[in-house]
PDB file of N, CA and C in Angstrom:
ATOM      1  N   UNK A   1      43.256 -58.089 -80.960  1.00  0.00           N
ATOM      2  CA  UNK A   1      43.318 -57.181 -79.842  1.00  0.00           C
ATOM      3  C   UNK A   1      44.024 -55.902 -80.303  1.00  0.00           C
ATOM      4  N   UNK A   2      43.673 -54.800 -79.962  1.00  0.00           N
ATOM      5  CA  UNK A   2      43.861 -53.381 -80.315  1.00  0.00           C
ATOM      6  C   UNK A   2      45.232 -53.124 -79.593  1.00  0.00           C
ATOM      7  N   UNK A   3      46.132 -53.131 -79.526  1.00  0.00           N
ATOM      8  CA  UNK A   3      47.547 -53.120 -78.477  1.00  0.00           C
ATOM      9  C   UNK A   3      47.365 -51.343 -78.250  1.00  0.00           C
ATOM     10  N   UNK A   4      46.621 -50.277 -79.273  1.00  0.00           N
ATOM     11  CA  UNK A   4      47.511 -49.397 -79.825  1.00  0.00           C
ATOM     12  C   UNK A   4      46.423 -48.240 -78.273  1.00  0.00           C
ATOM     13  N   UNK A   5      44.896 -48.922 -78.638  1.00  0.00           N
ATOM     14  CA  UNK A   5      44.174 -48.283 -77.346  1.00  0.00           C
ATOM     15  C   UNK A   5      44.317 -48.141 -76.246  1.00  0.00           C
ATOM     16  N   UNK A   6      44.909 -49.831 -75.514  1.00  0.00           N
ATOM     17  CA  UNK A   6      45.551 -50.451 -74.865  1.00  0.00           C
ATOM     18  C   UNK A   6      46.724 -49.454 -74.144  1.00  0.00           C
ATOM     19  N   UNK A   7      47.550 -49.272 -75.200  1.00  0.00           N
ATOM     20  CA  UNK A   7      48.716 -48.504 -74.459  1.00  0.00           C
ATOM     21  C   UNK A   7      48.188 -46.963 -74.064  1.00  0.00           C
ATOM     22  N   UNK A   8      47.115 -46.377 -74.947  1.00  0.00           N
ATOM     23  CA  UNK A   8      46.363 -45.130 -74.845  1.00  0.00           C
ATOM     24  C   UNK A   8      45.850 -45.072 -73.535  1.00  0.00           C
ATOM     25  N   UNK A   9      45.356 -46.165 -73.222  1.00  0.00           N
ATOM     26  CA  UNK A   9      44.047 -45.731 -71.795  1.00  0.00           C
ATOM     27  C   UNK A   9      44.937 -46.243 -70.448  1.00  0.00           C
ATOM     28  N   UNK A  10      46.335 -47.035 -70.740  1.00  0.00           N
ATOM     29  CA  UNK A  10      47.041 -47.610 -69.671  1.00  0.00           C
ATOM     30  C   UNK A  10      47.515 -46.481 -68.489  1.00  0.00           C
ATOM     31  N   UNK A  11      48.240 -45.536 -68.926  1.00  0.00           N
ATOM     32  CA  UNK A  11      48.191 -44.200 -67.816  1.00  0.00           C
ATOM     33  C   UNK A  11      46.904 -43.819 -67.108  1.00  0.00           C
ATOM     34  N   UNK A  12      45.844 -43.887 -67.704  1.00  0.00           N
ATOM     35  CA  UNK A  12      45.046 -43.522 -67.115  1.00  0.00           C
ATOM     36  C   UNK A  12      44.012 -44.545 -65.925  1.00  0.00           C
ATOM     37  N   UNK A  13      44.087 -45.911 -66.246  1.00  0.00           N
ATOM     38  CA  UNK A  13      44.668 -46.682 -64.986  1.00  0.00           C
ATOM     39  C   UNK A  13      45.543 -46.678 -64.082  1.00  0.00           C
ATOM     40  N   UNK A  14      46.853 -46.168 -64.787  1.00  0.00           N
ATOM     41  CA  UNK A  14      47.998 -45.913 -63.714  1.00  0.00           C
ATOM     42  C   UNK A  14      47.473 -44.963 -62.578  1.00  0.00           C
ATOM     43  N   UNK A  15      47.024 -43.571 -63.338  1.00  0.00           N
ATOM     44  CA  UNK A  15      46.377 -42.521 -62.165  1.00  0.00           C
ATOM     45  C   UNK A  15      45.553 -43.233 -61.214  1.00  0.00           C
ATOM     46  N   UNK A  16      44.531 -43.647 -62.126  1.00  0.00           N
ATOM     47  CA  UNK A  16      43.218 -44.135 -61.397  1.00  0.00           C
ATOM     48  C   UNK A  16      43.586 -45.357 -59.996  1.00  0.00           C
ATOM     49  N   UNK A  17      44.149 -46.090 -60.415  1.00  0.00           N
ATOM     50  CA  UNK A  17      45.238 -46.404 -59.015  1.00  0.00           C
ATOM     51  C   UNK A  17      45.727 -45.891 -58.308  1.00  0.00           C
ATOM     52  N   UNK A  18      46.750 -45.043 -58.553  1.00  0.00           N
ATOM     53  CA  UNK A  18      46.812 -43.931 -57.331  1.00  0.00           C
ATOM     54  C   UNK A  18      46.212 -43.211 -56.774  1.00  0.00           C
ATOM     55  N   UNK A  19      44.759 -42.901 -56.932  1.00  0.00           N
ATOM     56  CA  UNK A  19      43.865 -41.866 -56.840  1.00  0.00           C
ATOM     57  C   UNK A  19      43.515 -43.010 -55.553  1.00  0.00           C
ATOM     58  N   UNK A  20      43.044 -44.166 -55.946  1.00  0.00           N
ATOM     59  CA  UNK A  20      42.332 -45.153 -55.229  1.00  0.00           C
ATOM     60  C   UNK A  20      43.532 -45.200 -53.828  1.00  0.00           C
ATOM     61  N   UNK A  21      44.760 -45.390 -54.076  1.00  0.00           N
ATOM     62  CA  UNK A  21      45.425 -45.639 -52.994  1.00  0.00           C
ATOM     63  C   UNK A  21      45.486 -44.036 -52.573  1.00  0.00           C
ATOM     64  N   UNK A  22      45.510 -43.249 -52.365  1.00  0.00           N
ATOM     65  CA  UNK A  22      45.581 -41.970 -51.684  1.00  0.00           C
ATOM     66  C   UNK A  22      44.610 -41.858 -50.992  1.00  0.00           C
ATOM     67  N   UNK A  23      43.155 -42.281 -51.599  1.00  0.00           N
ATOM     68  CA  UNK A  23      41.593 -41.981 -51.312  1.00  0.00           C
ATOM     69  C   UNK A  23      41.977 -42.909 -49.990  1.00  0.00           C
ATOM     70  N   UNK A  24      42.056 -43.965 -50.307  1.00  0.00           N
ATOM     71  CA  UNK A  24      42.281 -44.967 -49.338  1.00  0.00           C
ATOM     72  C   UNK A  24      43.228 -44.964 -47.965  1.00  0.00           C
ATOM     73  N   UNK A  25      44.213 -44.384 -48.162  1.00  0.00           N
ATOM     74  CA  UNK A  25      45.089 -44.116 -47.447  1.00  0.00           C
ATOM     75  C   UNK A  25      44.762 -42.803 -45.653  1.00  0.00           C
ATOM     76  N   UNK A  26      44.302 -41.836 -47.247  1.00  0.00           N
ATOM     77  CA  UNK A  26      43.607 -40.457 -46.250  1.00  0.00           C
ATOM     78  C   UNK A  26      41.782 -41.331 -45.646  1.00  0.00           C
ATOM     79  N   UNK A  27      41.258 -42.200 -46.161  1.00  0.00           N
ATOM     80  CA  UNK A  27      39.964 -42.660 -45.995  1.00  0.00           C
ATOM     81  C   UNK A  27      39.988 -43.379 -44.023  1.00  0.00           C
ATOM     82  N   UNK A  28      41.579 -44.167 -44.282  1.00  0.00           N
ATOM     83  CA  UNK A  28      42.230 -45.229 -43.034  1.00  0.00           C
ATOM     84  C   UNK A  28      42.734 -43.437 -42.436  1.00  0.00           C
ATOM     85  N   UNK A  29      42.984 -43.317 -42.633  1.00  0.00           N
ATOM     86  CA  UNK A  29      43.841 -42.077 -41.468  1.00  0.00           C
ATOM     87  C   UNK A  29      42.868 -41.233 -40.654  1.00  0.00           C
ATOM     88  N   UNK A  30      41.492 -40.684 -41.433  1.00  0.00           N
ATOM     89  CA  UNK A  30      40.563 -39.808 -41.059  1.00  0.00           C
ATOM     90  C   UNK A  30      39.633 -40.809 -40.080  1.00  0.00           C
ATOM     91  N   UNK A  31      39.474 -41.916 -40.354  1.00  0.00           N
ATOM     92  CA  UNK A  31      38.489 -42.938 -39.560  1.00  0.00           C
ATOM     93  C   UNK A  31      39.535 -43.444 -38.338  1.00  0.00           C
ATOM     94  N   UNK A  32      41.007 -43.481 -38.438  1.00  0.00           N
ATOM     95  CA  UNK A  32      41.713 -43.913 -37.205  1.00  0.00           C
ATOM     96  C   UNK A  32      41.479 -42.337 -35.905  1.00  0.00           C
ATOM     97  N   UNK A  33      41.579 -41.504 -37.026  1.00  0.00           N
ATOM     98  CA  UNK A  33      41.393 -40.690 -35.889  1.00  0.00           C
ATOM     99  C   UNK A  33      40.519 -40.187 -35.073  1.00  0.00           C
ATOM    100  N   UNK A  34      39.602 -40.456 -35.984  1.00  0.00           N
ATOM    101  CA  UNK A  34      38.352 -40.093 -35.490  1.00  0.00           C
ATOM    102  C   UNK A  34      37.492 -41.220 -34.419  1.00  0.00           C
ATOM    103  N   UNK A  35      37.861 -42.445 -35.279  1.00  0.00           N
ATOM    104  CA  UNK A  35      37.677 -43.703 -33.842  1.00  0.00           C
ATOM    105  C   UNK A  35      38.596 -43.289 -32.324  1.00  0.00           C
ATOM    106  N   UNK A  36      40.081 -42.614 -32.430  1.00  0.00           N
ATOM    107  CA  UNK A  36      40.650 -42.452 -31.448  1.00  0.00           C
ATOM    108  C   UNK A  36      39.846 -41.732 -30.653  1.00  0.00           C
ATOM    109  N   UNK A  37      39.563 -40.508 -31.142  1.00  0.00           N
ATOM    110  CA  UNK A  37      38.939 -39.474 -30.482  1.00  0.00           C
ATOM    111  C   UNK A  37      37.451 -39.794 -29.896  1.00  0.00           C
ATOM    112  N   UNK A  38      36.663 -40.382 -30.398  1.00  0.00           N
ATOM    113  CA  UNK A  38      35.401 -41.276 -30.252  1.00  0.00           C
ATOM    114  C   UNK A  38      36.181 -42.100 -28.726  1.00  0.00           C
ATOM    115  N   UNK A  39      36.962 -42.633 -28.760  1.00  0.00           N
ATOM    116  CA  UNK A  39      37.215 -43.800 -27.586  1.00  0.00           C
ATOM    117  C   UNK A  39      37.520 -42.845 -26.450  1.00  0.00           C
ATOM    118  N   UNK A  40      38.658 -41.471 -26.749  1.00  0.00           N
ATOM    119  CA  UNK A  40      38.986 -41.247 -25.588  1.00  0.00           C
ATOM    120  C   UNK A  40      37.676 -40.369 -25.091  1.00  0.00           C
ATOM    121  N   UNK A  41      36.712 -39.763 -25.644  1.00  0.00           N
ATOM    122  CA  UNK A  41      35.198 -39.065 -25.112  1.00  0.00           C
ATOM    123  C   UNK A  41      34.484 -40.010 -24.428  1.00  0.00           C
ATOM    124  N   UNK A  42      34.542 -41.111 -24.931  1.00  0.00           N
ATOM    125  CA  UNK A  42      33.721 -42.822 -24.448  1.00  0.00           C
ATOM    126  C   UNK A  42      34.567 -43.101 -22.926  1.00  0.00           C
ATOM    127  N   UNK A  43      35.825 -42.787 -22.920  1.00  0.00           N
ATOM    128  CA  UNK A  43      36.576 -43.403 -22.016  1.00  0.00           C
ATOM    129  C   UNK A  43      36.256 -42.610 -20.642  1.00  0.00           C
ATOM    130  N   UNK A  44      36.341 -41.384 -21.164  1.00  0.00           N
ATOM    131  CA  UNK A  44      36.806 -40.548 -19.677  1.00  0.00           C
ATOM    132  C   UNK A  44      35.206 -39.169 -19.715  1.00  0.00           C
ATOM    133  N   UNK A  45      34.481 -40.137 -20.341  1.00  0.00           N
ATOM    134  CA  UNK A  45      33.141 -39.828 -20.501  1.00  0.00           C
ATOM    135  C   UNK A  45      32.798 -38.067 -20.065  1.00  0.00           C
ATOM    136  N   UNK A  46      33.420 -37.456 -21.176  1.00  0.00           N
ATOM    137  CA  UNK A  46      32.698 -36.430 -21.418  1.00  0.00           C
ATOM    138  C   UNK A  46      31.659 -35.650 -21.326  1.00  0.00           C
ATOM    139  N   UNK A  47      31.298 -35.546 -20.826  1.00  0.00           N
ATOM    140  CA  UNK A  47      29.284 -35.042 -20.550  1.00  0.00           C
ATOM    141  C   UNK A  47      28.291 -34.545 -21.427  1.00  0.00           C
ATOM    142  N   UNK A  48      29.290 -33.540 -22.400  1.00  0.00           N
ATOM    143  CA  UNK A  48      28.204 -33.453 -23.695  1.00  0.00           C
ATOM    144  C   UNK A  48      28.746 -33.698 -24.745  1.00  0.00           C
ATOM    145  N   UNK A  49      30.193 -34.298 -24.901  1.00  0.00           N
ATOM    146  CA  UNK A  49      30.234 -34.630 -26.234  1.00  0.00           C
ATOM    147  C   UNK A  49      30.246 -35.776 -26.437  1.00  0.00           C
ATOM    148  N   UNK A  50      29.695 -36.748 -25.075  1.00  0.00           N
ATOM    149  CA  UNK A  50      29.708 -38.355 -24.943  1.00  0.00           C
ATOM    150  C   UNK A  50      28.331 -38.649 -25.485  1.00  0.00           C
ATOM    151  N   UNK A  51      27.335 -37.840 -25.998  1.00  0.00           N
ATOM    152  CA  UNK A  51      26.061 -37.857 -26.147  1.00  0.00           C
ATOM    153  C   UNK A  51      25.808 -37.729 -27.922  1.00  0.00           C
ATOM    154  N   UNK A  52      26.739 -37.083 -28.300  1.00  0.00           N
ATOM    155  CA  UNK A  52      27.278 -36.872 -29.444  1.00  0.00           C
ATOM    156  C   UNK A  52      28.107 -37.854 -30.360  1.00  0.00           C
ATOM    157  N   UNK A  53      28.950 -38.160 -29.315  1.00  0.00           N
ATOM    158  CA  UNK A  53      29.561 -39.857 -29.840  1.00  0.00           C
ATOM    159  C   UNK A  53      28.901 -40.706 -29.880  1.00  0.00           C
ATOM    160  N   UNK A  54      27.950 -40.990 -28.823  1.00  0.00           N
ATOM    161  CA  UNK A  54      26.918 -42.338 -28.320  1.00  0.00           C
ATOM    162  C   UNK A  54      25.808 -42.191 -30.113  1.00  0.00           C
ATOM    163  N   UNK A  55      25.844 -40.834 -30.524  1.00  0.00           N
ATOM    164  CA  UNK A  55      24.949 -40.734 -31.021  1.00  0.00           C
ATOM    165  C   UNK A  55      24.983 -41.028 -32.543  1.00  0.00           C
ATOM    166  N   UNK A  56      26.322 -40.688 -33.205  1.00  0.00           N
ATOM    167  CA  UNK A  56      27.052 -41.073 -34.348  1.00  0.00           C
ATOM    168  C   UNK A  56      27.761 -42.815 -34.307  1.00  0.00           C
ATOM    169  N   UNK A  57      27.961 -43.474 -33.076  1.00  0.00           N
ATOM    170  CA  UNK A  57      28.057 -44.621 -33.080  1.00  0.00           C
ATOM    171  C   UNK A  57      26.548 -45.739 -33.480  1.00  0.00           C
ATOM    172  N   UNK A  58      25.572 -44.549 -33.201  1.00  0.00           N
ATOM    173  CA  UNK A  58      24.342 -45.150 -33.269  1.00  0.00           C
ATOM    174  C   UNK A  58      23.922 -45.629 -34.996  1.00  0.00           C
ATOM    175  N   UNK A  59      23.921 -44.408 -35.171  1.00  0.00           N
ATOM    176  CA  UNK A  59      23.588 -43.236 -36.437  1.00  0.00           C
ATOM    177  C   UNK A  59      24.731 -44.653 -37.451  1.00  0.00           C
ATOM    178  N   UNK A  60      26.139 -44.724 -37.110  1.00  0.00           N
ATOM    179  CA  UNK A  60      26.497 -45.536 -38.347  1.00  0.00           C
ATOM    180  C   UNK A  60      26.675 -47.206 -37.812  1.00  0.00           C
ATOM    181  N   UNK A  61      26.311 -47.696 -37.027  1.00  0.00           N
ATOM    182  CA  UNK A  61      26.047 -48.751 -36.497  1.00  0.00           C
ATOM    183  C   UNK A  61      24.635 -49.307 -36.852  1.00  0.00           C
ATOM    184  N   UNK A  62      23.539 -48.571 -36.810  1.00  0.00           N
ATOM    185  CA  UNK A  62      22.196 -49.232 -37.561  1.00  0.00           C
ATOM    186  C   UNK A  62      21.576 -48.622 -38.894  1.00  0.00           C
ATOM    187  N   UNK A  63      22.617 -48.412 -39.723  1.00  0.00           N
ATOM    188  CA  UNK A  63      22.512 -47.504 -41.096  1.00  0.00           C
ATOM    189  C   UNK A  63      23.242 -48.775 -41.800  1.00  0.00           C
ATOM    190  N   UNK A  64      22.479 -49.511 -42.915  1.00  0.00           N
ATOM    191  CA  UNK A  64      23.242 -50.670 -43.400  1.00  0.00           C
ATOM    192  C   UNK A  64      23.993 -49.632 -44.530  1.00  0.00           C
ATOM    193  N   UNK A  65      25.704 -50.342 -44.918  1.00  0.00           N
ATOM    194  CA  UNK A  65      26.498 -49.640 -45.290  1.00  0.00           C
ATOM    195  C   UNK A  65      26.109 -49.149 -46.656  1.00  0.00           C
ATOM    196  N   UNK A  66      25.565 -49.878 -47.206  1.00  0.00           N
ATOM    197  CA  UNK A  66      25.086 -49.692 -48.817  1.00  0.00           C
ATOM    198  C   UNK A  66      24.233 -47.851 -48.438  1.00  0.00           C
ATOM    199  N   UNK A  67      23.728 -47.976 -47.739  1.00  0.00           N
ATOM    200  CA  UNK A  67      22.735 -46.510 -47.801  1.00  0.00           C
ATOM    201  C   UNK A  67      24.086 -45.127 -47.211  1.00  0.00           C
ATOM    202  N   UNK A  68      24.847 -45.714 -46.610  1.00  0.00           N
ATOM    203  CA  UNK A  68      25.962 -44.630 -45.864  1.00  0.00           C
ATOM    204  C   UNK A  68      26.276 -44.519 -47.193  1.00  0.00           C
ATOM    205  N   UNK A  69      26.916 -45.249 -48.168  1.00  0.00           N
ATOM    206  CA  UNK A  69      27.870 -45.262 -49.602  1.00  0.00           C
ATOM    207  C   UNK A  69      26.677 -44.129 -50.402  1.00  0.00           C
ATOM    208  N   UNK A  70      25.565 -44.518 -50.212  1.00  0.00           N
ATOM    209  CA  UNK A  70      24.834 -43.819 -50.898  1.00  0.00           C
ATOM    210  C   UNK A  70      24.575 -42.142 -50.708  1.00  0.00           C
ATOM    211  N   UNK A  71      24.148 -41.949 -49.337  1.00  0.00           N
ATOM    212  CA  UNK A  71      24.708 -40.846 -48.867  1.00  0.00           C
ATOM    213  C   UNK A  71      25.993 -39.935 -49.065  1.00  0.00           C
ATOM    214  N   UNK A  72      26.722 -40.556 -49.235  1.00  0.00           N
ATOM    215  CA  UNK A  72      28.542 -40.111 -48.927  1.00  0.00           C
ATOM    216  C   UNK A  72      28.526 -39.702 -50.432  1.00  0.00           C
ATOM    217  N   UNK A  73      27.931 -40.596 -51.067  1.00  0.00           N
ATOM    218  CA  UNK A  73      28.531 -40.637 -52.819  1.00  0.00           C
ATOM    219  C   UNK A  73      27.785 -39.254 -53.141  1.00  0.00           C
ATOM    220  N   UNK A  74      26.731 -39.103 -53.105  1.00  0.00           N
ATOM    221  CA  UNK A  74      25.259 -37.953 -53.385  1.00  0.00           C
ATOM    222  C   UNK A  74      25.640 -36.792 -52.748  1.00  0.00           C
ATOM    223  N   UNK A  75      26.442 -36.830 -51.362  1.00  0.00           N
ATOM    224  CA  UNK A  75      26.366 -35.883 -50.647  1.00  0.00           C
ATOM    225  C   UNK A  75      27.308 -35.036 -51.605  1.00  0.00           C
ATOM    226  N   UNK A  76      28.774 -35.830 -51.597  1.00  0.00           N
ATOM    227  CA  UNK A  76      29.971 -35.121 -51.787  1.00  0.00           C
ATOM    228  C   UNK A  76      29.632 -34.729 -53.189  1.00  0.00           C
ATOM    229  N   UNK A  77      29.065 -35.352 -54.584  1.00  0.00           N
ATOM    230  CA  UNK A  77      28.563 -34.550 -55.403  1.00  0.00           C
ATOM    231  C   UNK A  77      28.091 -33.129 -55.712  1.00  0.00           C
ATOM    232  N   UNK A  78      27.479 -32.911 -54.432  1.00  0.00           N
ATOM    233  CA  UNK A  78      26.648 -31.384 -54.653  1.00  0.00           C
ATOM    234  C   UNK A  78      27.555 -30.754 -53.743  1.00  0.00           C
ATOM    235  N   UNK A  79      27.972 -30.961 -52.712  1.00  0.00           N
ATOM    236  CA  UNK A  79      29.057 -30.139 -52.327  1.00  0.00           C
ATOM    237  C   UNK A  79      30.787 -29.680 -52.728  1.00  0.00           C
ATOM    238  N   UNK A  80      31.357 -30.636 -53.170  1.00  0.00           N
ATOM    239  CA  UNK A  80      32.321 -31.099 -53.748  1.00  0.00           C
ATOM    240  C   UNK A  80      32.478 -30.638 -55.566  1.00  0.00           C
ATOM    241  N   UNK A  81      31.284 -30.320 -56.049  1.00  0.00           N
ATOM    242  CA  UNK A  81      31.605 -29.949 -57.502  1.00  0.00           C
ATOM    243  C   UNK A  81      32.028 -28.554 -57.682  1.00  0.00           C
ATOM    244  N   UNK A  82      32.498 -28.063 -57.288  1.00  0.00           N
ATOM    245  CA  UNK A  82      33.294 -26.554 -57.734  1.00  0.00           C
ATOM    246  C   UNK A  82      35.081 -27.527 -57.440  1.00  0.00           C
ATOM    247  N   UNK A  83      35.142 -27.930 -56.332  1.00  0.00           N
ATOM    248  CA  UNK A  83      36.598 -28.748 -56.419  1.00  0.00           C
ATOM    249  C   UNK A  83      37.050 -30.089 -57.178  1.00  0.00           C
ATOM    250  N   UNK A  84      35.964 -30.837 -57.010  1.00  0.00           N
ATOM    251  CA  UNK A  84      36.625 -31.884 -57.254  1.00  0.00           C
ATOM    252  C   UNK A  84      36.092 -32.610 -58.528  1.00  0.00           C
ATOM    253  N   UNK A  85      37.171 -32.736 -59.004  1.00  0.00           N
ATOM    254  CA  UNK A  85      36.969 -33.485 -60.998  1.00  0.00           C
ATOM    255  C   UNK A  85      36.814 -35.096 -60.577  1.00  0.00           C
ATOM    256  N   UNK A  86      35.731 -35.813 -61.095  1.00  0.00           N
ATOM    257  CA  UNK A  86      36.145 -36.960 -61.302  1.00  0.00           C
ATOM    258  C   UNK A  86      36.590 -37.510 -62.552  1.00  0.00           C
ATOM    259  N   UNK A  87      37.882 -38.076 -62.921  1.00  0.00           N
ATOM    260  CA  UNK A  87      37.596 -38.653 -64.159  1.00  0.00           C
ATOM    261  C   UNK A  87      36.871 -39.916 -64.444  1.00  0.00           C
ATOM    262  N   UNK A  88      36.470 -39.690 -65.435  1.00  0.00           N
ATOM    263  CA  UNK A  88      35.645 -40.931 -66.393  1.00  0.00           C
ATOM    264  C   UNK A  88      36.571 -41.331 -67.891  1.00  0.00           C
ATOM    265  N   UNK A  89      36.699 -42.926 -67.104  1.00  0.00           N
ATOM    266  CA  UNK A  89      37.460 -43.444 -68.336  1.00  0.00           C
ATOM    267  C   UNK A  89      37.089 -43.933 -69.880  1.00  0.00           C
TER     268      UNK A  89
END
């Protein structure tokens, strides 16, 4: 076993973990809020932006998740490349 690569590529797991817990973190925060806001339009039924909610509940409710991932991944690519670096390990 190579110990010497090992210790070479180990930081860059370290990042890559944190990247994952941040992604993750802001991923739970943006979907809590946005479910909040979704419930209180649902609740006290809004008139045109309840049509809008009804309609994105639809939209990711009969979209099996594999094709949303697919979307999301493709999308943020072409929009997202002037900002955002991914690394490759």
């Amino acid at each position: 076993m190579n110990w010497d690569y090992i210790l070479t590529v180990l930081p860059k797991f370290g990042y890559a973990t944190l990247m994952t817990l941040h992604l993750a973190f802001w991923g739970i925060l943006l979907s809590l809020i946005i479910g909040v806001l979704c419930a209180l339009v649902t609740t006290y039924k809004v008139k045109y932006l309840k049509v809008f909610v009804q309609g994105y509940i639809e939209l990711s409710r009969n979209t099996p998740l594999l094709i949303q991932v697919f979307f999301s991944i493709l999308g943020s690519r072409k929009s997202a490349s002037k900002w955002m670096v991914l690394p490759v390990v």
